[in-house]
Every structure is written in C-alpha cells, then in structure tokens.
Protein backbone atom coordinates (compact mmCIF):
# COMPACT_ATOMS: atom_id res chain seq x y z
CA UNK A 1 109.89 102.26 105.21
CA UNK A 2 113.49 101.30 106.34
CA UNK A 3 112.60 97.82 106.30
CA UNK A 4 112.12 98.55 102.51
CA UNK A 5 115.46 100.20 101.48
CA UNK A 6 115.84 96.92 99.45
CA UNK A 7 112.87 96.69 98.06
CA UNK A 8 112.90 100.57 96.91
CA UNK A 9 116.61 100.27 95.38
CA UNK A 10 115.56 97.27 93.43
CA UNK A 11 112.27 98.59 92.02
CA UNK A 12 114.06 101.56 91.28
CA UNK A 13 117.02 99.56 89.57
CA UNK A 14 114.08 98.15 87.54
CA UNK A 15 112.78 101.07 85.97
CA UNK A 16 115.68 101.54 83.60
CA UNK A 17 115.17 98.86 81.59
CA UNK A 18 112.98 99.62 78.32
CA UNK A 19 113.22 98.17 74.66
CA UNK A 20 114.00 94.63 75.62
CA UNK A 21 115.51 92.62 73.05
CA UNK A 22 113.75 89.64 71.47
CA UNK A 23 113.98 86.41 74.35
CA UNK A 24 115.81 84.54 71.45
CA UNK A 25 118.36 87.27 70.74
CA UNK A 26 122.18 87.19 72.27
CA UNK A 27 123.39 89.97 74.61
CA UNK A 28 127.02 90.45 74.26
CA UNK A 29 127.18 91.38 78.48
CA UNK A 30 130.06 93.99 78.43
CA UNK A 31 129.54 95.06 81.86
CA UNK A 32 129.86 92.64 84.74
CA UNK A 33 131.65 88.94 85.35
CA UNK A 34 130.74 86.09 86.85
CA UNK A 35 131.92 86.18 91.18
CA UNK A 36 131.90 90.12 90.84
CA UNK A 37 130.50 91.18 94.48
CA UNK A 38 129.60 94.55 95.77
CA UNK A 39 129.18 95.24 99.42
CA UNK A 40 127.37 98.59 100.65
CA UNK A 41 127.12 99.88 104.13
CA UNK A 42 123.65 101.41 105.17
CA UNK A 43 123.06 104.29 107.89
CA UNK A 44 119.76 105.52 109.28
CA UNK A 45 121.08 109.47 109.79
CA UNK A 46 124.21 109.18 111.48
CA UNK A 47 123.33 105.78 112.88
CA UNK A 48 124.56 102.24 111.21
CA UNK A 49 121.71 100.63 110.23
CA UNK A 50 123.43 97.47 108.22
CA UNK A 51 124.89 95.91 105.13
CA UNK A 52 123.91 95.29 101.58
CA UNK A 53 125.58 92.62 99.83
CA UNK A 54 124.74 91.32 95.77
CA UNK A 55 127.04 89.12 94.32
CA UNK A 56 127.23 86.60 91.08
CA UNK A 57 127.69 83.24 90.51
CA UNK A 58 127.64 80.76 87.27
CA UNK A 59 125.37 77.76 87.43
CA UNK A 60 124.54 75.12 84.92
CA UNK A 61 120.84 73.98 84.61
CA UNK A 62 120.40 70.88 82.12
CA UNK A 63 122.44 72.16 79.45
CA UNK A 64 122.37 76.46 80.14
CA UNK A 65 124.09 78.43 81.72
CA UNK A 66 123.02 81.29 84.15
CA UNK A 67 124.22 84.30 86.06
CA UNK A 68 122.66 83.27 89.70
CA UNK A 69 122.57 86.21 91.24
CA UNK A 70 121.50 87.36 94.93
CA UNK A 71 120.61 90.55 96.71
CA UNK A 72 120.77 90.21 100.45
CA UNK A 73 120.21 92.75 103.05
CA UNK A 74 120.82 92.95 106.89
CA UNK A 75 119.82 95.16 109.95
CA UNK A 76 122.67 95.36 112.52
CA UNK A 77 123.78 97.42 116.16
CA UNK A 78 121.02 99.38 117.46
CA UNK A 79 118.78 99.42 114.23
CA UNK A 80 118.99 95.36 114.11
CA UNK A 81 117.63 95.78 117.96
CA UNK A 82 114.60 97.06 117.19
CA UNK A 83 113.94 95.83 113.28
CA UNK A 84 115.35 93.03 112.49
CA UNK A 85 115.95 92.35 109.01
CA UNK A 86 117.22 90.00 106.57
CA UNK A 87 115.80 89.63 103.35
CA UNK A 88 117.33 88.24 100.16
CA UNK A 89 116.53 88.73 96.65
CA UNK A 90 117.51 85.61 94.17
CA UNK A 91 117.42 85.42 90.00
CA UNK A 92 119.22 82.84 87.58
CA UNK A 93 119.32 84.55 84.41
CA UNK A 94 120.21 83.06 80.86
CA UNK A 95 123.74 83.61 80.35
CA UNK A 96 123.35 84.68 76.46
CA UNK A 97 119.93 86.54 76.22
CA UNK A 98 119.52 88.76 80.15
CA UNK A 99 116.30 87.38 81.14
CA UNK A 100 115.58 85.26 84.21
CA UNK A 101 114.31 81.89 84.44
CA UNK A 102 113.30 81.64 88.05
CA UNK A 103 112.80 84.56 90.87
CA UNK A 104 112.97 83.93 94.06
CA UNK A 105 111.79 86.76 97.18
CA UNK A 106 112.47 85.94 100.84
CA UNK A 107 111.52 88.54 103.60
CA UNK A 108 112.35 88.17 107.25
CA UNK A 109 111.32 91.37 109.05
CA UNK A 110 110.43 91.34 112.45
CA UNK A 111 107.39 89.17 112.73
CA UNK A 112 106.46 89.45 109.24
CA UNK A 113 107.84 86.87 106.86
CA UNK A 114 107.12 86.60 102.96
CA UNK A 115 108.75 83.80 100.53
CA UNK A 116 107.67 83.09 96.95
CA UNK A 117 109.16 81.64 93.67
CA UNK A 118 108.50 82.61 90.73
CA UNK A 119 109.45 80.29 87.20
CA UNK A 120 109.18 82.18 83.62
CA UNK A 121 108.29 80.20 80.70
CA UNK A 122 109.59 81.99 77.83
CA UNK A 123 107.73 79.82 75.21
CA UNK A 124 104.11 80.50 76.38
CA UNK A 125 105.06 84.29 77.94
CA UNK A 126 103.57 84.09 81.72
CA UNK A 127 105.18 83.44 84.92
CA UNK A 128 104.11 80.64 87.14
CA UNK A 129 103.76 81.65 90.66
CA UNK A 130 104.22 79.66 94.06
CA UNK A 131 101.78 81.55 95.21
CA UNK A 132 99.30 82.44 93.19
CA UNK A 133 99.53 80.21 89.84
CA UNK A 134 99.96 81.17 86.45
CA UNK A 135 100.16 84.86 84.84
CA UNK A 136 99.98 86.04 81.45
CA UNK A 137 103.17 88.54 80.73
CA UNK A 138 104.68 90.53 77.78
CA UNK A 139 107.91 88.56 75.86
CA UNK A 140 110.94 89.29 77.60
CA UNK A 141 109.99 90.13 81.19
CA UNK A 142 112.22 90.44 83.81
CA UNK A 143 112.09 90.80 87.63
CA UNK A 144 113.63 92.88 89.77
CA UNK A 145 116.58 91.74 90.34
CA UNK A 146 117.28 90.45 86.49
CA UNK A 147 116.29 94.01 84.76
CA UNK A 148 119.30 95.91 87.24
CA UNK A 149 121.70 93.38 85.76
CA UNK A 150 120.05 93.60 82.11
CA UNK A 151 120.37 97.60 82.80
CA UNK A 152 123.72 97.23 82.79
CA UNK A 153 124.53 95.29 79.95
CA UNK A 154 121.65 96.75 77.88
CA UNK A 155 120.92 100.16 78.83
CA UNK A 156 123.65 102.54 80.62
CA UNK A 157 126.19 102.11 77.95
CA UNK A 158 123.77 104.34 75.77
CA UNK A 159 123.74 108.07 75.59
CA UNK A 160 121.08 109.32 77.90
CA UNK A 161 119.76 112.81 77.38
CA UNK A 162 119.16 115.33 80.39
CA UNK A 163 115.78 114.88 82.13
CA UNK A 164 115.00 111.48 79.82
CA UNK A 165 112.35 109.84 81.08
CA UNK A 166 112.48 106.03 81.28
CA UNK A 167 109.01 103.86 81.36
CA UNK A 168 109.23 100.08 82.17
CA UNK A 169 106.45 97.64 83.05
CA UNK A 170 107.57 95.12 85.24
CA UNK A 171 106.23 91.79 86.94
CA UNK A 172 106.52 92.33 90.67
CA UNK A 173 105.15 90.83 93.62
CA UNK A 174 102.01 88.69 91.50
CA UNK A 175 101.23 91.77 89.01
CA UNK A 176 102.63 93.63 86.19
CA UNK A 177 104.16 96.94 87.91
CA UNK A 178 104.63 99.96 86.06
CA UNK A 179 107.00 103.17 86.68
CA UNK A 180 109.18 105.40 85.83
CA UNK A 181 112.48 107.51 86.37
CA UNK A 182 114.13 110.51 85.42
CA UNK A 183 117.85 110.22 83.92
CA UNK A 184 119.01 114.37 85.53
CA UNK A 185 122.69 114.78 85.21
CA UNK A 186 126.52 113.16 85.44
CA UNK A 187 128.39 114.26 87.94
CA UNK A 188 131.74 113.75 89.86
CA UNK A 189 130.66 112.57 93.97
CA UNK A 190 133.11 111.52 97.01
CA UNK A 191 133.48 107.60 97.75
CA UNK A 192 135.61 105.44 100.19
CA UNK A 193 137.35 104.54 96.77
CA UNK A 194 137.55 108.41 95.63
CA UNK A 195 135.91 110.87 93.54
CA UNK A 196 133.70 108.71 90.65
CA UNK A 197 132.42 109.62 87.67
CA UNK A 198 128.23 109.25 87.71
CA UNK A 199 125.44 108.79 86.23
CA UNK A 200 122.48 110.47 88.74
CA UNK A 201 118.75 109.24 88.52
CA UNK A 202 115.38 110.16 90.23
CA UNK A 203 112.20 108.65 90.38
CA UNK A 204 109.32 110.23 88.48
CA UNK A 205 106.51 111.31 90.73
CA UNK A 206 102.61 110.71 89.99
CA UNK A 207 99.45 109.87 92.49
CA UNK A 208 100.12 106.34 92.87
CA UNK A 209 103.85 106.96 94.02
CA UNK A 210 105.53 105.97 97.69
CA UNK A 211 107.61 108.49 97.01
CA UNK A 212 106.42 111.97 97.20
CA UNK A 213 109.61 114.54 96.39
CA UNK A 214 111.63 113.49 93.39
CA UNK A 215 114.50 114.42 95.13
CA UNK A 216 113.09 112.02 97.83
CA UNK A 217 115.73 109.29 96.24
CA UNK A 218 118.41 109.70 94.49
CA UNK A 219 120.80 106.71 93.13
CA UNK A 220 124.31 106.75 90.99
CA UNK A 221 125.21 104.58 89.11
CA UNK A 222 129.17 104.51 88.28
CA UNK A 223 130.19 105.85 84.64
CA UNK A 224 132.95 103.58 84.12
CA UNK A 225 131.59 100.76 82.27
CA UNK A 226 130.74 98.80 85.56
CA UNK A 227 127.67 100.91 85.84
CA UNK A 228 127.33 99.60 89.70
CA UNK A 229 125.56 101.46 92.14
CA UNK A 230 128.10 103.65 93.94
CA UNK A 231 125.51 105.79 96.09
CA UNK A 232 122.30 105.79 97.54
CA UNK A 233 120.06 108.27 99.20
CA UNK A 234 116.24 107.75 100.44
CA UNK A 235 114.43 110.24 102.51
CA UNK A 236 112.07 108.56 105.31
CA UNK A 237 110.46 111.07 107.51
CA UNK A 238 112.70 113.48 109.14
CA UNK A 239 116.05 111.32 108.51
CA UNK A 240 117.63 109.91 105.68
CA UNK A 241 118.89 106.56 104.74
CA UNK A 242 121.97 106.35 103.26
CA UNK A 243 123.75 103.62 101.10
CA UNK A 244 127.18 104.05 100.35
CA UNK A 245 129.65 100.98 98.70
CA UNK A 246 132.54 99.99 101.03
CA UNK A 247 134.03 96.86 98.96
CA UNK A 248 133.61 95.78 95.56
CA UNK A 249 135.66 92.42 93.73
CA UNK A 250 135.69 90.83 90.44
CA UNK A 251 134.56 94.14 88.60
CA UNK A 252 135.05 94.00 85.06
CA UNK A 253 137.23 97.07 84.69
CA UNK A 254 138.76 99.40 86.92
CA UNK A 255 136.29 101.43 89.27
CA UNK A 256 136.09 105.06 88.05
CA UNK A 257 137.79 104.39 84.85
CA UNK A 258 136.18 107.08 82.24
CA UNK A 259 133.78 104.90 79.91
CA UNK A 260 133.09 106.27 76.63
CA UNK A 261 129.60 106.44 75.46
C-alpha cells in the first residue's frame, strides 16, 4: 500500500472528470502553463518517506502540439531502505482538445517492475496496448494522468454542490475502470506557503473498493484557479501517509488567490 501512494492519488485525480467534451472540440485550458512544476514531500507518520514531483512540458509531434506531462515518485532515508521506489507516470496530451495520445506507466518497486505504453486512436475509439493489443473504448477517454490535467481545465472551475457525487469510467491498467468520489466541503487548511483556500474530496465507498473508510483519503485541491493538489492524506494500517506540496513554479496565477466560480 505505500508503494501505491501514486497510483491511489492518480486514480483518485481521475475520478473527477465526467461529461467529456466531443474529441474534436477546443478546450480553452484556463488553468495551468506549459513548465509549471509542483513538488510534494511524502511522510509515512512522522517518518520521510520521499518526494513527488509532476511537471509540464510542450512537445511537437508531426504538426500538434502536446502538454507532455510526467508524474514521478521516489522512496528516500529509511523508507527508500527497505522499499525502494521509483515509478513515473507519462501522458502527451493534445494541446487544444485535453485528451492524450500516448500513456506511458513505469514501476520500479523493489523486485517488482511493470512498464507499458499505451497509444489512443481517436478516429476508431480504442487504445492499442504494448501489452495486450487493441481495446475498444468510449470517445474521449483519458488516462490517468491526462483526466487530473483535463480536471482542471474542465471540471473544478464549475460550481460543485455539497456531497456531489462524481462517476467516471476510465481506461486503466488494460480495462475500462470505473469509480467514484464525493465533492464534501471548501475549506481554509495550513501549508508551507500559508493558509489556502480548498476544495476537499473523498472517495465513495462500495464492495469492490481498496479503500474501506471514506475518510480513509482525503485530497485538496487549491481554490485559486490553479486547482493543484495542495494536500494529501491516505490511511494505511495504523499510520498515515501524508503528502504535503513544498515547491511549486510556473503556476498560472498566484497560489491562494480567491477564484471566482
């Protein structure tokens, strides 16, 4: 399970994207600029267990553009000792419409290593695999990765209503991957930068769920028009691991800044 605090924060950054636009349609991105980079710090208890780092780049393909963008997470000190981790978490999404063109998962954890590719071929809706061929999928998938960065273009600008409930079917991991989360509250909480402004989410709980306690994880996301995660919290066991930012650059406006909904 702590090998999987990147895993869990980017399924869970998945769930909040619903009512995808049409693959042909422009998304005016209002959020985020190219070379923004966040940096997070992550504890096991009171231990330091490592650092998260996702970051944006442009890159031209043919004659597109796309956001490359890259999740990458490390075990360090006395955690990195006994797991060692480094896995990394790569999408190139179309600069004008928020969907990905190519996913790419690499795990490195201790003895156990996992790498695949996956292309999506917008034209003929399915994915095409590395490892396991070709897959039928709804228009306007998105993996992981993609649908936290479509989130915040698309989705956290809206209104959300106390206790919403957010369903999104995903492809992850060579099937389509359904779940869902629970928008409860905004609220003010402390950060190396100062109290921010937040928007607070939980997962939704059923019988096929990892998680067991809604309050089991908790993420917020920054109200300020950024919408970045600011704040992480994930219960394993008796401990809990804990995922605060520490550095941020390139942000498109000032962290904390009050955004209007």
């Amino acid at each position: 399970m702590k090998k999987q605090l990147l895993l869990s924060v980017l399924l869970f950054f998945s769930l909040f994207v619903f009512g995808q636009k049409n693959d042909s349609v422009p998304i005016v991105n209002t959020a985020f600029n190219p070379e923004e980079y966040l940096k997070y710090k992550i504890k096991y208890g009171i231990i330091n267990g490592g650092y998260a780092e996702m970051k944006i780049e442009l890159e031209q393909i043919g004659s597109d553009w796309y956001y490359h963008v890259k999740a990458i997470a490390r075990t360090s000190g006395l955690v990195g000792k006994f797991a060692r981790v480094s896995d990394r978490y790569e999408s190139r999404i179309n600069l004008y419409n928020g969907l990905p063109l190519q996913s790419i998962r690499d795990i490195n954890e201790n003895n156990y290593q996992r790498y695949n590719e996956v292309i999506f071929v917008r034209d003929e809706n399915k994915v095409i695999s590395l490892k396991s061929g070709d897959h039928k999928v709804p228009p306007g998938t998105l993996d992981v990765l993609s649908a936290f960065y479509y989130a915040r273009r698309m989705i956290f600008k809206n209104k959300l209503k106390k206790n919403q409930i957010i369903n999104l079917t995903t492809y992850f991991d060579e099937q389509l991957y359904t779940v869902k989360v629970k928008y409860k509250k905004t609220e003010k909480i402390r950060t190396k930068f100062g109290k921010i402004k937040c928007l607070k989410f939980i997962p939704v709980i059923d019988d096929k769920s990892t998680i067991k306690k809604e309050d089991d994880m908790q993420v917020w996301f920054s109200d300020d028009g950024n919408f970045i995660p600011v704040k992480i919290r994930l219960k394993v066991g008796f401990s809990t691991v804990k995922c605060d930012i520490i550095q941020t650059k390139g942000l498109k406006y000032p962290l904390g800044k009050p955004f209007i909904h």
